[in-house]
Structures are given as C-alpha cells and as structure tokens.
Protein backbone atom coordinates (compact mmCIF):
# COMPACT_ATOMS: atom_id res chain seq x y z
CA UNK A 1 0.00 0.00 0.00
CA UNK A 2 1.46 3.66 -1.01
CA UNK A 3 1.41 5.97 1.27
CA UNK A 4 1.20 9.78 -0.02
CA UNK A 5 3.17 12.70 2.10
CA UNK A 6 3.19 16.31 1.59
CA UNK A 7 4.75 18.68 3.07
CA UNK A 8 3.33 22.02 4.31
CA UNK A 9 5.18 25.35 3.88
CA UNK A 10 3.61 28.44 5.81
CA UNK A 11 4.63 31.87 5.16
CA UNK A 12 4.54 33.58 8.55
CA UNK A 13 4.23 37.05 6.51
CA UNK A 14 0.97 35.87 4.94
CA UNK A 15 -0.61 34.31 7.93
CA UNK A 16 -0.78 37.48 9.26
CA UNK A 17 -2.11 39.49 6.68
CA UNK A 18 -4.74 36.66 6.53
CA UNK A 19 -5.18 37.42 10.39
CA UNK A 20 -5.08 41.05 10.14
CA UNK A 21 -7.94 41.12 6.99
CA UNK A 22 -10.32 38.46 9.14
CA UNK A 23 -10.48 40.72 12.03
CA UNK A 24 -11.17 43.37 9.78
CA UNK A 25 -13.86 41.48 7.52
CA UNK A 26 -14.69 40.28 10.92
CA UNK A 27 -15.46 43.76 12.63
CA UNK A 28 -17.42 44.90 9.35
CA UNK A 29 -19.91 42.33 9.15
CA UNK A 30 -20.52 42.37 13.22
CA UNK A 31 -21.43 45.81 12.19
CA UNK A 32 -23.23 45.01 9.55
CA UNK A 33 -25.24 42.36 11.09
CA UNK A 34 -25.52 44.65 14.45
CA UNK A 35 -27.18 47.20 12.54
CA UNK A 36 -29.18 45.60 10.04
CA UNK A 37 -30.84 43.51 13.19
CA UNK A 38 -33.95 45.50 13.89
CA UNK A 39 -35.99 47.89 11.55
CA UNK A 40 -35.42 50.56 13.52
CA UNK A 41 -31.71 50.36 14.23
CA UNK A 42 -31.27 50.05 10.59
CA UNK A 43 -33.39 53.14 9.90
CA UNK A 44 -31.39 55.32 12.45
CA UNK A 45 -28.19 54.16 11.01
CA UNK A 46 -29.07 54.07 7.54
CA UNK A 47 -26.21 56.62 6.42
CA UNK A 48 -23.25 54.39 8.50
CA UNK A 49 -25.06 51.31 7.16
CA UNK A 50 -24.30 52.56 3.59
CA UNK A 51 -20.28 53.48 4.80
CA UNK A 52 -20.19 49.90 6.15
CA UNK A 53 -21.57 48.34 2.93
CA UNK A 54 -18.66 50.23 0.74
CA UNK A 55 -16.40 49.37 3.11
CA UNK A 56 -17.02 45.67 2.77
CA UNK A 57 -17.05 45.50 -0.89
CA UNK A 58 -13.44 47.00 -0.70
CA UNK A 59 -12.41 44.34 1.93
CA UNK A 60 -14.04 41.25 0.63
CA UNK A 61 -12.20 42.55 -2.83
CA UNK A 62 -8.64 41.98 -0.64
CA UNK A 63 -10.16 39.23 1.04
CA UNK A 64 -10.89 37.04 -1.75
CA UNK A 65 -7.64 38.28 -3.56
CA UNK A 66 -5.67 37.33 -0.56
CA UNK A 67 -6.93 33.53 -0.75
CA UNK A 68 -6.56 33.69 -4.70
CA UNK A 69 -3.32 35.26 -4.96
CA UNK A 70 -1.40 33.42 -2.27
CA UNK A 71 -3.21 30.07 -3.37
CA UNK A 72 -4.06 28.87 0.23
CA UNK A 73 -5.95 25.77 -1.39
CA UNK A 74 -2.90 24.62 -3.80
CA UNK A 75 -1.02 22.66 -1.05
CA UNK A 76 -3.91 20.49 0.38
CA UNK A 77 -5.19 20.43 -3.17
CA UNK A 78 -1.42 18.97 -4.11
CA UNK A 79 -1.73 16.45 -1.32
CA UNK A 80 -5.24 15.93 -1.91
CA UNK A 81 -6.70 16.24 -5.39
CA UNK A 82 -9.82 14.71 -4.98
CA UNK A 83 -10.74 17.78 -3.37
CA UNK A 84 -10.03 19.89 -6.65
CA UNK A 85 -13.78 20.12 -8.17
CA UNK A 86 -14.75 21.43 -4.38
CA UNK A 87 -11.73 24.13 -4.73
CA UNK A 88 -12.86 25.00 -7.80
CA UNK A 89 -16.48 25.68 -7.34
CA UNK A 90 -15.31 27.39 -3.92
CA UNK A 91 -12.80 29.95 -5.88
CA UNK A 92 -15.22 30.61 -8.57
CA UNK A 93 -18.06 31.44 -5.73
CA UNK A 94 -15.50 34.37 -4.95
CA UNK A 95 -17.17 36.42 -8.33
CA UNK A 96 -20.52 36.20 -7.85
CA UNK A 97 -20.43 36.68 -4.08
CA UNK A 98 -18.19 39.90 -5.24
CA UNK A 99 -20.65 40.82 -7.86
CA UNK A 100 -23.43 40.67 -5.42
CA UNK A 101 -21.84 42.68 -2.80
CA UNK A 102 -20.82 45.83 -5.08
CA UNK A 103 -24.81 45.25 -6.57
CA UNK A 104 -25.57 45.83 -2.94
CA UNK A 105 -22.81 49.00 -1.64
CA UNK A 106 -24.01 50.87 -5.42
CA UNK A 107 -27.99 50.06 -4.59
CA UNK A 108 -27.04 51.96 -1.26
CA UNK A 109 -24.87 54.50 -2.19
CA UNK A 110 -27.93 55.53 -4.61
CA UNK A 111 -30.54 55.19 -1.90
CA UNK A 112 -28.22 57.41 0.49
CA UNK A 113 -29.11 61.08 -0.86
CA UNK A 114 -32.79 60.19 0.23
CA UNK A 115 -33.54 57.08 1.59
CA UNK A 116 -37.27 55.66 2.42
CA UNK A 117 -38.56 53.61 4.95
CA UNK A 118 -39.00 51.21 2.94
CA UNK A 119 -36.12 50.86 0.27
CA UNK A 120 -33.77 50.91 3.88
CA UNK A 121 -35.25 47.95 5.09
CA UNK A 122 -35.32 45.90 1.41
CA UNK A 123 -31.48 46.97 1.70
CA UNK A 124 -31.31 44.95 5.46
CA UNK A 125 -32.79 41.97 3.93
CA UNK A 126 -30.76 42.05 0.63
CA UNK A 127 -27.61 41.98 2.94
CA UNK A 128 -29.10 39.71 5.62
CA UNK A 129 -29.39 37.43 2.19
CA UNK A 130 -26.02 38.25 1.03
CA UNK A 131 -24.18 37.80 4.39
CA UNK A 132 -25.86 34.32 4.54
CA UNK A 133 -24.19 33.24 1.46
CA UNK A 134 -20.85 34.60 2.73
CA UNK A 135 -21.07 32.57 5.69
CA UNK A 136 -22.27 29.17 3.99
CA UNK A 137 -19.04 30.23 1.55
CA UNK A 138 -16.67 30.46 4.36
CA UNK A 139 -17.45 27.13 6.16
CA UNK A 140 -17.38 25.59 2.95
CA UNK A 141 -14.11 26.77 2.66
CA UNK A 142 -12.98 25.86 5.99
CA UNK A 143 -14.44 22.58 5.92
CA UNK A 144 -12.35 21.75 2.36
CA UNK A 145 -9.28 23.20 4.31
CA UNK A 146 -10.09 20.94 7.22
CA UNK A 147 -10.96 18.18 5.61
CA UNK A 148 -7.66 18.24 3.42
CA UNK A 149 -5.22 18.58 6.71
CA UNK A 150 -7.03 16.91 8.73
CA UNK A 151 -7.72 13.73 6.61
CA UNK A 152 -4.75 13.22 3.38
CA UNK A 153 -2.36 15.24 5.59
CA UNK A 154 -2.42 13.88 8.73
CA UNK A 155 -3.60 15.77 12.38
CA UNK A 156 -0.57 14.23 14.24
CA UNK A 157 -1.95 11.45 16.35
C-alpha cells in the first residue's frame, strides 16, 4: 500500500495578513449584522449602514484576492486532489459573491441622498441574504481546508 506525504510550507508574513484582513472582515460584518438587526436600528443608522456596505465590498475585494493570490488551497489540493472540483467551485463562488456585494454597496450609495422607509429595510434583507451566502461560503471553505489537513495530511496522532 502507497502511502502519499506532503509537506506544508507556511509563510509567517501571509498568515498574518490573513489574520489582520479576518479581524477586519470580521469587525465589518458584526457591524453590519448589528445594525441591520432591527428595523429601527437600521433606519437610524441608515447613512453608516451605507459606509459599512462600501467598506465591505473593498475588503471582501482583498479578502478574496488574498486567498486567490497566495493560493491557500494549492497545497492540500497537491496532497489531496480529490478535493479539486470542491476548490474550484469554492474559488469561482468568490465572483458572484463579489458581484453581489458591489450590486448591494451601489444600490445603497444611490438610496443614500434620500432614503425611504421602505427601500432601507429591502437593503437589510438584501444583505441579511447576502451575508448568509458569505457565511455558507466560508465554512465551505474551511471545511475543504479541514478536511484536506485533517484527513490526506495527517492531524498528528
């Protein structure tokens, strides 16, 4: 029986650029989600709600160029290439869930020089929606990382 090895090479440089954009992406959507909660916070807020929404398309477009660029999949992926459709389909999600968000911050910025009840609160749900689809992207992703260390890599025992 074969056995397959890899070998792992971690750029300390990286890993904290990686940690230093999730506690930013982090921080956004906690604000995000803090003020698009309840109809009224939202409508109170509308105008930072808007900032926050720019602000996120800008950081998802370094987050998702961060994970593209420095190819955090390629190693598992290497080790593991069953897991290649999966890293695929994850990568290409990063366009659409791009497109979507810069739909979203431009539908805002519009809505910002006089925004109704009503077109503020269809904004909440849009990103309620949105943020939804960034989370079920992000486990995804975590569980193909996981699943690629953890299982064709090894977890030490």
């Amino acid at each position: 029986m074969a056995t397959v090895t890899g070998t792992l090479t971690v750029n300390a440089a990286f890993l904290q650029e990686i940690k230093d954009d999730n506690v930013q992406l982090n921080q956004l959507l906690g604000d995000l989600r803090n003020i698009s909660s309840a109809a009224p916070v939202l409508c109170n807020h509308a105008t930072q709600f808007v900032a926050l929404l720019g602000e996120l398309r800008d950081q998802l477009a370094f987050h998702f160029a961060l994970e593209e660029a420095y190819g955090y999949f390629e190693d598992a992926i290497d080790i593991a290439p069953r897991l290649v459709d999966r890293a695929n389909q994850l990568r290409a999600q990063h366009s659409t869930l791009f497109e979507t968000i810069c739909e979203l911050s431009d539908a805002a910025a519009c809505l910002a020089a006089a925004p109704s009840f009503q077109s503020i609160i269809s904004l909440g749900a849009t990103f309620s929606e949105f943020d939804e689809q960034l989370r079920q992207h992000e486990a995804e992703e975590n569980q193909l990382i996981l699943e690629a260390f953890g299982q064709d890599i090894g977890v030490g025992d």
